[in-house]
N, C-alpha and C. Protein backbone atom coordinates (compact mmCIF):
# COMPACT_ATOMS: atom_id res chain seq x y z
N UNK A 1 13.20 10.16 -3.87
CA UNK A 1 13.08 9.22 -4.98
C UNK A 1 11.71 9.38 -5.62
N UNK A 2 12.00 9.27 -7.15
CA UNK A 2 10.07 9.61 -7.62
C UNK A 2 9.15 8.32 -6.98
N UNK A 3 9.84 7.68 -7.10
CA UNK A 3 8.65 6.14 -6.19
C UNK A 3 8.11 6.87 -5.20
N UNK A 4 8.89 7.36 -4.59
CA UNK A 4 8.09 7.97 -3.46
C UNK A 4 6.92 9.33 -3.27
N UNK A 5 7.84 10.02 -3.82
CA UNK A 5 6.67 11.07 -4.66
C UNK A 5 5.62 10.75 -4.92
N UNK A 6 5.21 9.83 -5.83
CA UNK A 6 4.26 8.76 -6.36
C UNK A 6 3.28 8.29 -5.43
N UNK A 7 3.86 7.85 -4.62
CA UNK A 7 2.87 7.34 -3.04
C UNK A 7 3.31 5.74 -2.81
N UNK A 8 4.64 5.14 -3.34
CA UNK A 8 4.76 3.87 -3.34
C UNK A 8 4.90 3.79 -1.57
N UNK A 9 4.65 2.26 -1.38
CA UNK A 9 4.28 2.05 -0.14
C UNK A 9 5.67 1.21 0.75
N UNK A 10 6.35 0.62 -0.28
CA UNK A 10 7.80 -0.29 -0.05
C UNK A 10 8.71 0.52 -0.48
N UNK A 11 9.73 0.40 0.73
CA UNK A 11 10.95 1.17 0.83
C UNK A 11 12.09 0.16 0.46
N UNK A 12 12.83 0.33 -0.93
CA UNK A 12 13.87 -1.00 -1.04
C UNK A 12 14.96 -0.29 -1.39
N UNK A 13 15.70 -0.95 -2.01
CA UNK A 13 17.28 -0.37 -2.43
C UNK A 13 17.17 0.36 -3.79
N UNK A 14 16.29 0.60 -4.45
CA UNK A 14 16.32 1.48 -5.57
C UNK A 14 16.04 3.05 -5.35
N UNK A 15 15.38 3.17 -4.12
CA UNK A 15 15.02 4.52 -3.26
C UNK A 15 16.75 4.89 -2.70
N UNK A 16 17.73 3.79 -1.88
CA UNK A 16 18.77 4.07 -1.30
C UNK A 16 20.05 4.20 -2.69
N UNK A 17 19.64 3.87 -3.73
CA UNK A 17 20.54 4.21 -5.06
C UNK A 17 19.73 5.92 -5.27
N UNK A 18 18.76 5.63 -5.71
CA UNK A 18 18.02 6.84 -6.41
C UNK A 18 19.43 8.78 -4.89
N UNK A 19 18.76 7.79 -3.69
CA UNK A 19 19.77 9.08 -2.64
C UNK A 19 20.52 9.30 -3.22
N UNK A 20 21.48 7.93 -3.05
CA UNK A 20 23.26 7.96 -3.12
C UNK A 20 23.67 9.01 -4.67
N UNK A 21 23.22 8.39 -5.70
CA UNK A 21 23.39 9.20 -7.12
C UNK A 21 22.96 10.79 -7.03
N UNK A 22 22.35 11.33 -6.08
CA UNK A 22 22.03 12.79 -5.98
C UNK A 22 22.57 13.22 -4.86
N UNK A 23 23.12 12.20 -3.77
CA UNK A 23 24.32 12.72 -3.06
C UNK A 23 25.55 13.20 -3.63
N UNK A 24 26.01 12.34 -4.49
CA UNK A 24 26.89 12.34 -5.26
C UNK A 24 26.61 13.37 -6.69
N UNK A 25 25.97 13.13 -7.18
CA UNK A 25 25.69 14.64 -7.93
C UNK A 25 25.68 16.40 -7.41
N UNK A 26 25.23 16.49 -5.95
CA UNK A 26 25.26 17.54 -5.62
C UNK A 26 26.56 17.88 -5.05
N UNK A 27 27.62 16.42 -4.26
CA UNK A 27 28.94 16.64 -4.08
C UNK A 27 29.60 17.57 -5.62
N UNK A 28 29.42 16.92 -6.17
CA UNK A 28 30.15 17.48 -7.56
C UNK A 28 29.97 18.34 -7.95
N UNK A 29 28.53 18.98 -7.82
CA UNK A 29 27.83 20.70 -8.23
C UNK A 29 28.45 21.84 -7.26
N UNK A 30 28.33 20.94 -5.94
CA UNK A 30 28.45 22.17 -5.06
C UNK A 30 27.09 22.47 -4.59
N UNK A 31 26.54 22.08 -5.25
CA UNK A 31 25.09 22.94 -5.11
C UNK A 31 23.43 21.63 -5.02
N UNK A 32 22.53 22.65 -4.44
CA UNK A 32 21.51 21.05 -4.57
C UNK A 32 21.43 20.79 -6.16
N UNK A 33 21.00 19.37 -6.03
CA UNK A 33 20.70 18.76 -7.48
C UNK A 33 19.24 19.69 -8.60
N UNK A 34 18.19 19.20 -7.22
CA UNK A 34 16.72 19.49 -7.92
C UNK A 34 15.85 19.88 -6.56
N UNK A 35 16.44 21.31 -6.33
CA UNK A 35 15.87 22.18 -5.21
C UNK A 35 14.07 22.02 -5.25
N UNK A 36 13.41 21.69 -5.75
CA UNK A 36 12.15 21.69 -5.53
C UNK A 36 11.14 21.50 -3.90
N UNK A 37 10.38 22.93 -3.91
CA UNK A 37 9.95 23.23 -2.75
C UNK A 37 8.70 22.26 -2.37
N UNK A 38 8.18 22.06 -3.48
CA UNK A 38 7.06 20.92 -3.62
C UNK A 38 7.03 19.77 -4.29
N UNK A 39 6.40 19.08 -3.95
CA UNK A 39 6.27 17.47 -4.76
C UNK A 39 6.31 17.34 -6.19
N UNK A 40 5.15 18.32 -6.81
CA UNK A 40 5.03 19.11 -8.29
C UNK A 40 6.36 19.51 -8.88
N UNK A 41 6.82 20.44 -7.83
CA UNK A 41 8.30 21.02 -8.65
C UNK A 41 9.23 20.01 -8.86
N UNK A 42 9.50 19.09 -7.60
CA UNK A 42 10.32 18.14 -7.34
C UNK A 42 10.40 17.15 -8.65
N UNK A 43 9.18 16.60 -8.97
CA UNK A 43 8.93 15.89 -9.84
C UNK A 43 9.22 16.39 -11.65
N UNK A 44 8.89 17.78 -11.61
CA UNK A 44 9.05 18.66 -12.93
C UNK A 44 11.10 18.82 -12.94
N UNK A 45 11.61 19.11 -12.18
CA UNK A 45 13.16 18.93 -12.06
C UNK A 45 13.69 17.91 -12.29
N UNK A 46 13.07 16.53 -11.99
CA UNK A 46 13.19 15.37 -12.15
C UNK A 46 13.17 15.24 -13.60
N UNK A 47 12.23 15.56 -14.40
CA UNK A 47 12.07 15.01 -15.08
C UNK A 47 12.85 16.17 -16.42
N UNK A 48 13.13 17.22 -15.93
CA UNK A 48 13.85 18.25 -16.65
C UNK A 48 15.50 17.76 -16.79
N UNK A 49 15.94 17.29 -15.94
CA UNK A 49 16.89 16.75 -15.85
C UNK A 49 17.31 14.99 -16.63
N UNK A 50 16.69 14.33 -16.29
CA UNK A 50 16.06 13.07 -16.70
C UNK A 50 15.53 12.26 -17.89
N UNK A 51 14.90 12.85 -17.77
CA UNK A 51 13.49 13.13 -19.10
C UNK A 51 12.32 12.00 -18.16
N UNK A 52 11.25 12.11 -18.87
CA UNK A 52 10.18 11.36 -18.53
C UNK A 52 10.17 10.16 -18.14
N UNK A 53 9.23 9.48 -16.92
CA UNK A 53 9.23 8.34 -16.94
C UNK A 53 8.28 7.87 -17.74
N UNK A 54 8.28 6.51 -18.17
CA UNK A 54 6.72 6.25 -18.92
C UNK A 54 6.73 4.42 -18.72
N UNK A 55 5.90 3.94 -18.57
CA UNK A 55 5.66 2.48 -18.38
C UNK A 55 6.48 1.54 -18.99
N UNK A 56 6.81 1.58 -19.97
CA UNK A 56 7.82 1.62 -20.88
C UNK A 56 9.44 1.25 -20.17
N UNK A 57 9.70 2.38 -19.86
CA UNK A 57 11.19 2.26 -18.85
C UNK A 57 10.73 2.08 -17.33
N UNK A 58 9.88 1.89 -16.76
CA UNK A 58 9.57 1.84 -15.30
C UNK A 58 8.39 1.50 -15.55
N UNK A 59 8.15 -0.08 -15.53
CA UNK A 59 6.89 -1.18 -15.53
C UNK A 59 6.10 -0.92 -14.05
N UNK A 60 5.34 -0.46 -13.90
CA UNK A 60 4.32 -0.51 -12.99
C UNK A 60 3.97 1.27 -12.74
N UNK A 61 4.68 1.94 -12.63
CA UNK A 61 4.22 3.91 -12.63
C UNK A 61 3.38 4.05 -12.88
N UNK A 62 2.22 3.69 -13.75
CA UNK A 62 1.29 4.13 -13.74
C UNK A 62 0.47 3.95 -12.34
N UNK A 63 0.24 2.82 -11.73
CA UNK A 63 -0.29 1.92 -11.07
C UNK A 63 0.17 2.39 -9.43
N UNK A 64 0.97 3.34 -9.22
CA UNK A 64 1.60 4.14 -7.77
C UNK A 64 0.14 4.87 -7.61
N UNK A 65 -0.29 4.87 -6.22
CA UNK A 65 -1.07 5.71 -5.48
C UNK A 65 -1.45 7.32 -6.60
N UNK A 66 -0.03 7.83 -6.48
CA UNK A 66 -0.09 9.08 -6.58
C UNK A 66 0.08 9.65 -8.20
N UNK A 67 0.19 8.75 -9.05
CA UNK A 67 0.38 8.75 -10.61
C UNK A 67 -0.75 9.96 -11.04
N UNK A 68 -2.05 9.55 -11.02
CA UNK A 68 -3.07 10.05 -11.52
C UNK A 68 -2.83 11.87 -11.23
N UNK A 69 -3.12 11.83 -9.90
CA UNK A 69 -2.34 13.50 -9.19
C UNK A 69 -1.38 14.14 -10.18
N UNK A 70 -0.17 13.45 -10.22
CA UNK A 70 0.63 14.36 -10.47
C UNK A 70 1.10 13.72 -11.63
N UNK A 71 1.23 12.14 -12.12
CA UNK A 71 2.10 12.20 -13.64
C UNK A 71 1.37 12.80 -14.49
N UNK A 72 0.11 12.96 -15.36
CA UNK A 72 -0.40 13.69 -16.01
C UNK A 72 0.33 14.94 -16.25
N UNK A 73 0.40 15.64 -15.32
CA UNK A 73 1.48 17.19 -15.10
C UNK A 73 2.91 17.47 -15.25
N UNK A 74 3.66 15.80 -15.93
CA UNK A 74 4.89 15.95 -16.44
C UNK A 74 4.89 16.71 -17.60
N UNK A 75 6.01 17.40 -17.85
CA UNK A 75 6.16 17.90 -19.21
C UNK A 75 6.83 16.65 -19.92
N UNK A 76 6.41 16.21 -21.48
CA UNK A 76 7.05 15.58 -22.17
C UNK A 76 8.81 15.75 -22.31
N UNK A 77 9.73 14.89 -22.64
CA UNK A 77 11.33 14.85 -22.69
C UNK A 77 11.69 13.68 -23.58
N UNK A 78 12.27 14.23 -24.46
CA UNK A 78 12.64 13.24 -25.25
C UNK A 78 13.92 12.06 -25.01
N UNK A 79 14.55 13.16 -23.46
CA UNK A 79 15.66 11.85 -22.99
C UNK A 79 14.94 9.93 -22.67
N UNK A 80 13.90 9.64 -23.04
CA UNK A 80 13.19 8.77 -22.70
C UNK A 80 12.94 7.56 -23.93
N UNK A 81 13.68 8.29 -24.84
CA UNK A 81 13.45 7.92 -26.35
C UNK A 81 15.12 6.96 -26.99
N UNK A 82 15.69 7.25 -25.82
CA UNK A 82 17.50 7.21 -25.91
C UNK A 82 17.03 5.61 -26.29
C-alpha cells in the first residue's frame, strides 16, 4: 500500500482494501500488478497506473515520514485531474 511506502506508522483497513484490489487485479491479469523491485519503482508503477497522489485527493501525504524521500520523484499524471 503507498501509506506504507511512505513510512505511515498505523496499519488500518485502507492498507487491507489497497491488498485485496491488487489481489484481485493480478487474479484477472494472470500476472503481477506493479512488479517493482524497490520502493522507488514500486511507487513510480503506482502512480503509472493510477496517476498521482497529491494532498488534494489524499489529505495528509505530504505529512508521512517518507514523503520528502521519495514523493518529490513522482512523475506527474493527469489521472488525478478526473
Amino acid at each position: 500500500a503507498p501509506e506504507l511506502l511512505f513510512g505511515a506508522q498505523h496499519y488500518g483497513a485502507p492498507v487491507d482494501l489497497w491488498a485485496v484490489g491488487c489481489v484481485v487485479g493480478e487474479l484477472l491479469l494472470h500476472r503481477p500488478l506493479m512488479p517493482g523491485p524497490t520502493e522507488p519503482q514500486q511507487l513510480k508503477l503506482m502512480v503509472e497506473l493510477l496517476g498521482a497522489p497529491s494532498d488534494r485527493i489524499w489529505p495528509g501525504m505530504s505529512a508521512l515520514p517518507l514523503f520528502r524521500s521519495l514523493g518529490p520523484a513522482l512523475p506527474d499524471q493527469p489521472f488525478n485531474e478526473l
